[in-house]
PDB file of N, CA and C in Angstrom:
ATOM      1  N   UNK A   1      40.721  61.375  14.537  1.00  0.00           N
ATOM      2  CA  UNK A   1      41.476  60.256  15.045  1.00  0.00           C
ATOM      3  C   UNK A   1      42.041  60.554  16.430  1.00  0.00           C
ATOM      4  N   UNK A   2      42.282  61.961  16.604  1.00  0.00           N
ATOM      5  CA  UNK A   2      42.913  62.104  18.015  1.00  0.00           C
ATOM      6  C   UNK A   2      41.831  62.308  18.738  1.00  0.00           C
ATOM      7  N   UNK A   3      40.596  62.614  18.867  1.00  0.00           N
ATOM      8  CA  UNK A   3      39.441  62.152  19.725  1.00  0.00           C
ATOM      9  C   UNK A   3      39.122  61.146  19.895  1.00  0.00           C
ATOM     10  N   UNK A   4      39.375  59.837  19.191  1.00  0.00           N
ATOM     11  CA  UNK A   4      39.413  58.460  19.786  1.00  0.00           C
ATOM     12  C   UNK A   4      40.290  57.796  20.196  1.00  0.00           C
ATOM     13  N   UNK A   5      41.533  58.229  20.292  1.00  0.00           N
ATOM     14  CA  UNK A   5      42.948  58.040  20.530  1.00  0.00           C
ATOM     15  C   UNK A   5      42.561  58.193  22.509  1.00  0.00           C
ATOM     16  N   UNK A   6      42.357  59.878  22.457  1.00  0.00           N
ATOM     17  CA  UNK A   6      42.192  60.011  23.854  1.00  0.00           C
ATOM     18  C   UNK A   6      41.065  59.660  24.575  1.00  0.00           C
ATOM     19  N   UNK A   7      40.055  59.320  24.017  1.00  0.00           N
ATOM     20  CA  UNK A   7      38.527  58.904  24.402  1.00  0.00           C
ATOM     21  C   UNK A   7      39.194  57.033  25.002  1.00  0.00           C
ATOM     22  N   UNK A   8      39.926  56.274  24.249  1.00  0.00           N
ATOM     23  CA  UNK A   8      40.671  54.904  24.377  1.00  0.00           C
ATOM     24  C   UNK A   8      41.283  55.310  25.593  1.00  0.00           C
ATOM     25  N   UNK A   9      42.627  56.130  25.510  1.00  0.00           N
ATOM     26  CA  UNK A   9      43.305  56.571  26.536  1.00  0.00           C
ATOM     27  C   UNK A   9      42.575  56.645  27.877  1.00  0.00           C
ATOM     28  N   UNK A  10      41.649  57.551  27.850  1.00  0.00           N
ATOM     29  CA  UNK A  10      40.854  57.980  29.434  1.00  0.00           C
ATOM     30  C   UNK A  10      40.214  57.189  29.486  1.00  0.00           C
ATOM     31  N   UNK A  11      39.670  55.946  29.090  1.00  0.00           N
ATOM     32  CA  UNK A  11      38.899  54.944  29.887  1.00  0.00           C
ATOM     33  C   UNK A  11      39.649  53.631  29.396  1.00  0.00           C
ATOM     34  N   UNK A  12      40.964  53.691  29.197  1.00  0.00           N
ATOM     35  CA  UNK A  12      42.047  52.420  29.900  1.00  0.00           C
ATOM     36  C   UNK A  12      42.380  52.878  30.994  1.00  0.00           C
ATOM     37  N   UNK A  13      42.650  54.397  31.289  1.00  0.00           N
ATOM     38  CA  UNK A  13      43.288  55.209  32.868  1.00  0.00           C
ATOM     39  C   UNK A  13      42.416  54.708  33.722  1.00  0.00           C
ATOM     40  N   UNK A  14      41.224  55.378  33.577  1.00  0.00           N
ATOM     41  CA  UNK A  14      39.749  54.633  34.266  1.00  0.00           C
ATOM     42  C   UNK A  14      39.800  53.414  34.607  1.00  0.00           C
ATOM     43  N   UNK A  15      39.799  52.532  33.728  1.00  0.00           N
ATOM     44  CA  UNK A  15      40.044  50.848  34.300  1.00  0.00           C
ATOM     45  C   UNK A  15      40.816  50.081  34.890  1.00  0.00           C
ATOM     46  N   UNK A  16      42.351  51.310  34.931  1.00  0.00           N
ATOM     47  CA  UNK A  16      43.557  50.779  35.555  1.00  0.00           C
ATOM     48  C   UNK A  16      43.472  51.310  36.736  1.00  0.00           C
ATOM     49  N   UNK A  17      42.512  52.608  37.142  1.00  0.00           N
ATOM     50  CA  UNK A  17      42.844  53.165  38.520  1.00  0.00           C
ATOM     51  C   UNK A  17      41.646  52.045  39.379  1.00  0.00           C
ATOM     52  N   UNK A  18      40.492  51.876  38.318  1.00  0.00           N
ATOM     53  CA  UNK A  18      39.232  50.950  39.379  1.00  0.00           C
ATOM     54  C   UNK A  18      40.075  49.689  39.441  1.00  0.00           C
ATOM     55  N   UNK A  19      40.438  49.211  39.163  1.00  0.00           N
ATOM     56  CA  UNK A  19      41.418  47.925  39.194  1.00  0.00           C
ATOM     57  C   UNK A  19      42.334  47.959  40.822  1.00  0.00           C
ATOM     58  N   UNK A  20      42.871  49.749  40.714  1.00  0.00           N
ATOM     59  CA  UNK A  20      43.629  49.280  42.079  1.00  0.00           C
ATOM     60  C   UNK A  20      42.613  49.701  43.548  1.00  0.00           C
ATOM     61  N   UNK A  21      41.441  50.319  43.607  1.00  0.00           N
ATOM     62  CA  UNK A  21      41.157  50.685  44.483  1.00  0.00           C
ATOM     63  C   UNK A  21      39.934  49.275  44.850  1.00  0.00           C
ATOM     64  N   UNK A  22      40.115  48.003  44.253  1.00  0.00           N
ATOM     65  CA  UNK A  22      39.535  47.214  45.345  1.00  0.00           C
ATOM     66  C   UNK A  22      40.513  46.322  45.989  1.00  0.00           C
ATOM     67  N   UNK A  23      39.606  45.542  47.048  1.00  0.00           N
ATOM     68  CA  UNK A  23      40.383  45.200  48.012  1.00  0.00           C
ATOM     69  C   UNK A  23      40.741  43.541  47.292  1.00  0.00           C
ATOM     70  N   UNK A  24      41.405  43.318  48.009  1.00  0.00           N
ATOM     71  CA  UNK A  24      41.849  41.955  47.724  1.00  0.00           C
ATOM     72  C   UNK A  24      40.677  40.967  48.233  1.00  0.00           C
ATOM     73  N   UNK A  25      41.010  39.995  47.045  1.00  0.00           N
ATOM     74  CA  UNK A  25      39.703  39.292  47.536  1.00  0.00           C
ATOM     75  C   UNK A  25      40.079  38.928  49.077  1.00  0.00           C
ATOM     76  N   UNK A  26      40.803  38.198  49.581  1.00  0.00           N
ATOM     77  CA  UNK A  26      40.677  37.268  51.199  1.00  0.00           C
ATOM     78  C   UNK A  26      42.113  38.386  51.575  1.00  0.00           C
ATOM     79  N   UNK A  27      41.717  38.476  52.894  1.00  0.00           N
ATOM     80  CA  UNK A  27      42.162  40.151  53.687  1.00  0.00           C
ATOM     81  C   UNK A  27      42.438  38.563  54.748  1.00  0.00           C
ATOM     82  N   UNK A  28      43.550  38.898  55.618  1.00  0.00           N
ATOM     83  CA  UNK A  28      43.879  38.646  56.961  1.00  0.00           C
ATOM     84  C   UNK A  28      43.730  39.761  58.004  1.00  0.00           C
ATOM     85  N   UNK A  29      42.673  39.825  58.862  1.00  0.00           N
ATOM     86  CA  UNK A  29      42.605  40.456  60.085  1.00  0.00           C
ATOM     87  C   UNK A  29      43.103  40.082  61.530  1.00  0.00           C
ATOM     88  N   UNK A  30      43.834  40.578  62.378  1.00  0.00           N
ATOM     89  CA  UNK A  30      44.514  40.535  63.491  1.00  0.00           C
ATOM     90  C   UNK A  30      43.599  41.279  64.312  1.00  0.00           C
ATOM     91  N   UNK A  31      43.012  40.698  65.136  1.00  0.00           N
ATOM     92  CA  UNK A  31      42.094  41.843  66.173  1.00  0.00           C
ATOM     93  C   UNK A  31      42.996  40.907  67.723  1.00  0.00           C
ATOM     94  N   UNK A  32      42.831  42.188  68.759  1.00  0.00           N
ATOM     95  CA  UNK A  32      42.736  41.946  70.024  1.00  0.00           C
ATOM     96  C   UNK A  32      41.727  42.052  71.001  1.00  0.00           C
ATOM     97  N   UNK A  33      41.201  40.636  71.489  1.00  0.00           N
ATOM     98  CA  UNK A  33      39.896  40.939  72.081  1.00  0.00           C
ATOM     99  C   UNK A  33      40.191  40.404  73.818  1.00  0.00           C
ATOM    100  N   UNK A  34      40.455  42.129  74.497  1.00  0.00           N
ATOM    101  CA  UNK A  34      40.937  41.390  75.493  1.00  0.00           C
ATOM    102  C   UNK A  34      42.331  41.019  75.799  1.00  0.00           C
ATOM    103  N   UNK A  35      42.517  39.582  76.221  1.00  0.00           N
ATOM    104  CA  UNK A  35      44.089  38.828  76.297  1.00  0.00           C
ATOM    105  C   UNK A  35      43.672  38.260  75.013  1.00  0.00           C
ATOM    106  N   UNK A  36      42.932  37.749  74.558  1.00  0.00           N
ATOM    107  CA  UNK A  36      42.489  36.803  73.406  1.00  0.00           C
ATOM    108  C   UNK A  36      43.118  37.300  72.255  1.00  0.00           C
ATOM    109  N   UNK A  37      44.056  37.243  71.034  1.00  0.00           N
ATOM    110  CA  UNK A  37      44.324  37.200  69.861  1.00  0.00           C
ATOM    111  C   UNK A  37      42.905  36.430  69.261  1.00  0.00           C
ATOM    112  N   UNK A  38      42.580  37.037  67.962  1.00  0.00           N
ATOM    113  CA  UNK A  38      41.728  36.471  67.156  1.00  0.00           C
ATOM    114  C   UNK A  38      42.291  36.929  65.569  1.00  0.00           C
ATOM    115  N   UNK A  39      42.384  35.765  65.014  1.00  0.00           N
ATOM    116  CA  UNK A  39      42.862  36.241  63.711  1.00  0.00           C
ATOM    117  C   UNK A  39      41.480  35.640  62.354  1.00  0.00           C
ATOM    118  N   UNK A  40      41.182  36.463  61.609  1.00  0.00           N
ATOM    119  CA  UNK A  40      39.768  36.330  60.955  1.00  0.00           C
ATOM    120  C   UNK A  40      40.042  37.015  59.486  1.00  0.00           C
ATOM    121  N   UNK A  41      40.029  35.727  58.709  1.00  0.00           N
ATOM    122  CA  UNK A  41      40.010  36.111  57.579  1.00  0.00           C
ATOM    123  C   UNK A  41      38.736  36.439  56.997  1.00  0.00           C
ATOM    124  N   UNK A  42      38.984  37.412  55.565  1.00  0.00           N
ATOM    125  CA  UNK A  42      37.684  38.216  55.401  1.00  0.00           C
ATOM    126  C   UNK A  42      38.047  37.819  53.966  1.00  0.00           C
ATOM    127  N   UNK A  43      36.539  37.616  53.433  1.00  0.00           N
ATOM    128  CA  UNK A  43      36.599  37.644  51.328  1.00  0.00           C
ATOM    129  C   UNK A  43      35.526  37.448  50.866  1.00  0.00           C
ATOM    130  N   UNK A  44      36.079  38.196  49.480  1.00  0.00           N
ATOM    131  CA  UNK A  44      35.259  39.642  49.604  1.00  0.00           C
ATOM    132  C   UNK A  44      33.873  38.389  48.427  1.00  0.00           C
ATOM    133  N   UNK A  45      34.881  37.026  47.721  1.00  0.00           N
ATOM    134  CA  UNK A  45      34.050  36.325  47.180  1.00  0.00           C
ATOM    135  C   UNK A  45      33.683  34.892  47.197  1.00  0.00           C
ATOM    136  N   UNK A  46      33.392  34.569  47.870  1.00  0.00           N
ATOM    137  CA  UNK A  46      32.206  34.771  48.458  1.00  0.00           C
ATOM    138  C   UNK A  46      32.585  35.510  49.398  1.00  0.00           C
ATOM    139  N   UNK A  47      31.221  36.925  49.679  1.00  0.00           N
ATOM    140  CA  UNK A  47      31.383  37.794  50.972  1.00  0.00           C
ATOM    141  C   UNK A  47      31.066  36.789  52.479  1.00  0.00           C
ATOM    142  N   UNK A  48      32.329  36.508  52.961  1.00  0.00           N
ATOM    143  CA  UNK A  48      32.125  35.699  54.403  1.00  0.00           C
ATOM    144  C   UNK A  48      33.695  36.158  55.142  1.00  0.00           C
ATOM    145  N   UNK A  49      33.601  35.568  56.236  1.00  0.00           N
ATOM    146  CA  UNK A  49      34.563  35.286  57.005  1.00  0.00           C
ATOM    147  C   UNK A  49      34.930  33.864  57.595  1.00  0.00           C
ATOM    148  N   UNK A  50      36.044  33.671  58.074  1.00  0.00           N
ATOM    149  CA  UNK A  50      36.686  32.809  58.464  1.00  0.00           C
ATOM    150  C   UNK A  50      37.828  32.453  60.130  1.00  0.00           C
ATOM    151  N   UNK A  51      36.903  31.702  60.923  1.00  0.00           N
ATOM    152  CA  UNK A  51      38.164  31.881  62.126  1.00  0.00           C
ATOM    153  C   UNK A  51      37.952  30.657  62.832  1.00  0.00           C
ATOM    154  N   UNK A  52      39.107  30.644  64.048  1.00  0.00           N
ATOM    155  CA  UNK A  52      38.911  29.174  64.420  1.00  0.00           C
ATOM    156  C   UNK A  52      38.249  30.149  65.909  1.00  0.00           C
ATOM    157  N   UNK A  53      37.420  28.950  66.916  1.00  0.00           N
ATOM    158  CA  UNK A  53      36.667  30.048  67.574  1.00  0.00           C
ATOM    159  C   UNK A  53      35.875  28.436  68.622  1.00  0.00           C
ATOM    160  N   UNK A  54      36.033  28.478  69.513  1.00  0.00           N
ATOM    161  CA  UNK A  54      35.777  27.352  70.213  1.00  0.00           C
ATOM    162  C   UNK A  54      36.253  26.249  70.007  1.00  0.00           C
ATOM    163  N   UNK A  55      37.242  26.037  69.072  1.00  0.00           N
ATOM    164  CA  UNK A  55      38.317  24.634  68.669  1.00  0.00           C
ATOM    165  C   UNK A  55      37.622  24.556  67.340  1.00  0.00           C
ATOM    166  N   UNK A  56      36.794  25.226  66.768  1.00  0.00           N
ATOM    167  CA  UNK A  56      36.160  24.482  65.274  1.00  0.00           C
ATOM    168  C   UNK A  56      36.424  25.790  64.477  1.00  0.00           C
ATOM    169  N   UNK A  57      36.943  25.113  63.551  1.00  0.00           N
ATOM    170  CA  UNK A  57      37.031  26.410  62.028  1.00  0.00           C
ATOM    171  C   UNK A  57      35.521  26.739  62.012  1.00  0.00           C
ATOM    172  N   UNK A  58      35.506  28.144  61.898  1.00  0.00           N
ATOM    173  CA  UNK A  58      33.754  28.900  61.381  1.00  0.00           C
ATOM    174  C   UNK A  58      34.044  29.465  60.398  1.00  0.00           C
ATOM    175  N   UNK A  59      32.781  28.982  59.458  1.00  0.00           N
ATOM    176  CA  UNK A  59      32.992  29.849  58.109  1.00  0.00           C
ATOM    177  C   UNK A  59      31.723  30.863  58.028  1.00  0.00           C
ATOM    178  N   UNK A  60      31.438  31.932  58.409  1.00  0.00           N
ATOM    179  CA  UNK A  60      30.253  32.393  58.257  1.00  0.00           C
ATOM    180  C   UNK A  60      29.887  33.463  57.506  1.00  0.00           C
ATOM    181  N   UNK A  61      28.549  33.203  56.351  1.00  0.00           N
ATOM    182  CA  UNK A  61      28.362  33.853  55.729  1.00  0.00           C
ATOM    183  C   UNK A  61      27.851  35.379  55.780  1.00  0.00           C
ATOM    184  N   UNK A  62      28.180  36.263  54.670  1.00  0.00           N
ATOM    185  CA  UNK A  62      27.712  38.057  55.326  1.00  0.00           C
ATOM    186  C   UNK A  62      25.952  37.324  54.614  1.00  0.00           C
ATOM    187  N   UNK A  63      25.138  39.069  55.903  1.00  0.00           N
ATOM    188  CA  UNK A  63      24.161  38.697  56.013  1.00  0.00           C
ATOM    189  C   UNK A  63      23.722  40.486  56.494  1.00  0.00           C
ATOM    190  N   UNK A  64      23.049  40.626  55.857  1.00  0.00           N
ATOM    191  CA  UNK A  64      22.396  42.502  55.938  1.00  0.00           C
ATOM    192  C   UNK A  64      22.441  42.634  57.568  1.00  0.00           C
ATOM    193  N   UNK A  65      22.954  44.021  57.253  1.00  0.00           N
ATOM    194  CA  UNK A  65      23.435  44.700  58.397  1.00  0.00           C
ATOM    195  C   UNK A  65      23.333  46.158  58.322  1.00  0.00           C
ATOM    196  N   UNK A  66      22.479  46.568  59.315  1.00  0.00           N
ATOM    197  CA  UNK A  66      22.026  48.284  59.316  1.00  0.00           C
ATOM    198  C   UNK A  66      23.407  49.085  59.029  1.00  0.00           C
ATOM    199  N   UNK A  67      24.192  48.785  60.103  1.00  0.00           N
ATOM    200  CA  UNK A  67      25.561  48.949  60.105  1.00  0.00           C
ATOM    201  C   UNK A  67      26.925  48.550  60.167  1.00  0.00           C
ATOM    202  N   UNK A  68      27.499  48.766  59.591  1.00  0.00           N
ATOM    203  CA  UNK A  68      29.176  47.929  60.273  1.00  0.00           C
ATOM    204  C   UNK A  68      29.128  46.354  58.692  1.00  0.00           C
ATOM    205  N   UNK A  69      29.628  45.669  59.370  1.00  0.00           N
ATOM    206  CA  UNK A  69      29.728  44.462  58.526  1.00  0.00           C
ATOM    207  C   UNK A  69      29.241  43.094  59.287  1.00  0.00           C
ATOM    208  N   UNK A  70      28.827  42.443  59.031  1.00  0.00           N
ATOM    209  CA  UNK A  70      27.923  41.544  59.895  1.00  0.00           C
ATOM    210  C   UNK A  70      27.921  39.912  59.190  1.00  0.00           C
ATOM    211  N   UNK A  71      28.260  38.928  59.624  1.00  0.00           N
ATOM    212  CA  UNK A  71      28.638  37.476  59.480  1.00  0.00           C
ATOM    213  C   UNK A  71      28.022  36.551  60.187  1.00  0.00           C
ATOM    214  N   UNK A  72      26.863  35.587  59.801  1.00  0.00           N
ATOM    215  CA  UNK A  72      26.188  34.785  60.713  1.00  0.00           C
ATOM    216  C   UNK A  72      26.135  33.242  60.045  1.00  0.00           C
ATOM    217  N   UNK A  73      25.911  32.292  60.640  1.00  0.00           N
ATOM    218  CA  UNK A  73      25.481  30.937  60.286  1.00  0.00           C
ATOM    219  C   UNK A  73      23.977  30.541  61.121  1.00  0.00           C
ATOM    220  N   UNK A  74      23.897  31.907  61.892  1.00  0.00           N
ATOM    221  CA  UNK A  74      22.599  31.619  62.350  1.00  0.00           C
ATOM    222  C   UNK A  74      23.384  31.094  64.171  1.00  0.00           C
ATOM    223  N   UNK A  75      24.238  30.337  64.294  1.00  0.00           N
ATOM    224  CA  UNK A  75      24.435  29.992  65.444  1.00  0.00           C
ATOM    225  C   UNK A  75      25.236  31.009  66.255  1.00  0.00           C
ATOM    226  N   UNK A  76      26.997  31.702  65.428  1.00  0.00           N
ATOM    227  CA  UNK A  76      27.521  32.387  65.774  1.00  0.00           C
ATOM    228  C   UNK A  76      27.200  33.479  64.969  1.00  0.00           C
ATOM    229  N   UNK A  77      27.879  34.538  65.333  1.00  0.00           N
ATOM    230  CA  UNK A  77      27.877  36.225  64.514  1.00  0.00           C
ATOM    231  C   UNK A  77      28.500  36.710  64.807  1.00  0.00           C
ATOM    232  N   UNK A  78      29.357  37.449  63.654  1.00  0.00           N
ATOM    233  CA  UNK A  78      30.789  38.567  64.091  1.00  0.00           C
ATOM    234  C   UNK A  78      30.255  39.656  63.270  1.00  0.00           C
ATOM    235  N   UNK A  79      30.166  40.807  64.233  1.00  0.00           N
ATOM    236  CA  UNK A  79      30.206  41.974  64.083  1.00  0.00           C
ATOM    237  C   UNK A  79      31.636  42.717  63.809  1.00  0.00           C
ATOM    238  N   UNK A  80      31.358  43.659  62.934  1.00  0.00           N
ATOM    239  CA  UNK A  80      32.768  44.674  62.715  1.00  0.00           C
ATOM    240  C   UNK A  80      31.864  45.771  62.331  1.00  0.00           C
ATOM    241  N   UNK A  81      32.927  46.771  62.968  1.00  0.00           N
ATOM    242  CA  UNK A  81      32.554  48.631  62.479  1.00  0.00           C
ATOM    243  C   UNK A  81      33.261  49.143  62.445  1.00  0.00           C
ATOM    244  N   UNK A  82      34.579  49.477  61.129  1.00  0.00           N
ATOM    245  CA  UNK A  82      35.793  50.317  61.623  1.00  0.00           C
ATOM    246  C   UNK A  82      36.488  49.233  62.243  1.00  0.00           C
ATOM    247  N   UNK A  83      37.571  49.756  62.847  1.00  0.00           N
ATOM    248  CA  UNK A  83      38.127  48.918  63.594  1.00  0.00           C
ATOM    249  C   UNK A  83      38.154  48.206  64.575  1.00  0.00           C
ATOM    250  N   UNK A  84      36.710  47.773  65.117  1.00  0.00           N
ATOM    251  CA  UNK A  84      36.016  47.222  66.374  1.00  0.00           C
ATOM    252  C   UNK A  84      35.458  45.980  65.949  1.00  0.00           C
ATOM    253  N   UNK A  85      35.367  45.086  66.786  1.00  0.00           N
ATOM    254  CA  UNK A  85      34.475  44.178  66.309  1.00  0.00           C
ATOM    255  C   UNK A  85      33.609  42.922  67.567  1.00  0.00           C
ATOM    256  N   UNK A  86      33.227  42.237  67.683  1.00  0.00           N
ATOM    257  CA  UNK A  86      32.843  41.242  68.342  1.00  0.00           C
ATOM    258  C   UNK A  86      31.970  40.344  67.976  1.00  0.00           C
ATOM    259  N   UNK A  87      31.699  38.958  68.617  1.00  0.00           N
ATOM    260  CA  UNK A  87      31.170  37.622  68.750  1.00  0.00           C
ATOM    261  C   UNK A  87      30.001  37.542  69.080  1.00  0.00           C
ATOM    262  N   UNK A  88      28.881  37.334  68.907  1.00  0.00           N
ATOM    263  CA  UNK A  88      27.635  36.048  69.044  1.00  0.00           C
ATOM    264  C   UNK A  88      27.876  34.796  69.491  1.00  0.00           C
ATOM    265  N   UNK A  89      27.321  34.409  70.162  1.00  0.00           N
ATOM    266  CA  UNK A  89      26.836  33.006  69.994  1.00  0.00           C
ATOM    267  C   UNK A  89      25.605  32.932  70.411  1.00  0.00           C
ATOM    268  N   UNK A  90      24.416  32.408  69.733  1.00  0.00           N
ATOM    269  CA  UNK A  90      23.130  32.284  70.468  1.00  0.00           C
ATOM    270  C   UNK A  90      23.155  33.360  70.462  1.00  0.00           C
ATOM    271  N   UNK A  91      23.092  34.618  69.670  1.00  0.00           N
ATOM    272  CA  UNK A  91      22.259  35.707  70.202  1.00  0.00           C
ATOM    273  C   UNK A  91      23.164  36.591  71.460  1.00  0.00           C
ATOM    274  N   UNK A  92      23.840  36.448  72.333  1.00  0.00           N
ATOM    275  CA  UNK A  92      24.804  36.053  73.426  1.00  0.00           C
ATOM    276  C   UNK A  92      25.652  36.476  73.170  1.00  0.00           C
ATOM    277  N   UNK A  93      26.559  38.047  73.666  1.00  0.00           N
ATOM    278  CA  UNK A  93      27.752  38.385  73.214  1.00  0.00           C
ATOM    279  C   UNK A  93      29.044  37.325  74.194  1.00  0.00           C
ATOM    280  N   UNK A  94      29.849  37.193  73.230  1.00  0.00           N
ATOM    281  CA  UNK A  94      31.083  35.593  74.138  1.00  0.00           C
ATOM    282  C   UNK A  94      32.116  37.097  73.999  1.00  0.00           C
ATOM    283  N   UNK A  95      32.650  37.333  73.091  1.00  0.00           N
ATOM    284  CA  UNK A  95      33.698  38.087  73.113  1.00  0.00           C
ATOM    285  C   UNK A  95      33.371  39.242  72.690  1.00  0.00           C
ATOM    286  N   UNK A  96      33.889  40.316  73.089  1.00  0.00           N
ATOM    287  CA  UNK A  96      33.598  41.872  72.942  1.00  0.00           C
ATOM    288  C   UNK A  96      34.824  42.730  72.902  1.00  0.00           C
ATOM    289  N   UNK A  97      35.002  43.967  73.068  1.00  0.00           N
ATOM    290  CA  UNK A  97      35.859  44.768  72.861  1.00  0.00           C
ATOM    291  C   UNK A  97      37.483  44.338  71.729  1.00  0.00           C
ATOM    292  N   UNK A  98      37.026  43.654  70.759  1.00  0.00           N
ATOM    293  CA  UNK A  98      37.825  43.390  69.841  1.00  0.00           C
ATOM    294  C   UNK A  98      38.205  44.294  68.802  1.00  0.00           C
ATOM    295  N   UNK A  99      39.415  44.956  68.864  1.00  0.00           N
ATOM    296  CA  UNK A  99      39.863  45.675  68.151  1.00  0.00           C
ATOM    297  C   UNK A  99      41.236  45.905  67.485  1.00  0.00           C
ATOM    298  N   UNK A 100      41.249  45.772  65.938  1.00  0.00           N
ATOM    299  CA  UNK A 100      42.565  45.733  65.411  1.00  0.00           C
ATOM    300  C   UNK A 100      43.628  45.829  65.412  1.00  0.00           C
ATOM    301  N   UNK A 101      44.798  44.751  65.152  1.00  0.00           N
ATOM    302  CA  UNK A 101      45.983  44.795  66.465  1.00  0.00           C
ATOM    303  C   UNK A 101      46.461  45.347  65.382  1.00  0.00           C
ATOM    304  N   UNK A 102      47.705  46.553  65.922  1.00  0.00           N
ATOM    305  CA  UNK A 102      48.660  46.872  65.100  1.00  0.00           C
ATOM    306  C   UNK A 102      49.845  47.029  64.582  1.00  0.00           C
TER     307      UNK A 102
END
């Protein structure tokens, strides 16, 4: 009985520690790109992002990426790596050197 007692025990511990090490689903990001403030929400379900970005809310979906984290609708694209990030449009970097305000 006390081998299933603690066998219960160590994988409720287990499920309570994986429980805290994910992220919240929708994250608020603060980046500085430039003079430009950009604030870009991130979640995690559906995996997309969210920002306002030429006067129009963009919602753009994640989309495979060699590296970093990567968000497209096909028209715009936001790149992130770490704490860096930048803009697409057309293929076309608009904003660059964006990096997490603190």
């Amino acid at each position: 009985m006390n081998i299933r007692f603690f066998g219960f025990l160590l994988l409720f511990t287990l499920g309570a520690c994986s429980r805290l090490t994910h992220q919240p689903p929708v994250q608020t990001l603060h980046y500085q790109c430039g003079t430009l403030p950009l604030t870009v929400r991130q979640s995690t379900q559906p995996p997309q992002v969210s920002m306002i970005l030429d006067g129009r809310q963009l919602t753009l979906p994640a989309v495979v990426s060699a590296s970093g984290a990567r968000y497209s609708d096909g028209h715009y694209t936001f790149w992130s790596k770490g704490n860096n990030a930048f803009i697409e449009r057309e293929g076309k970097i608009i904003i660059n050197d964006c990096i997490i305000a603190g």
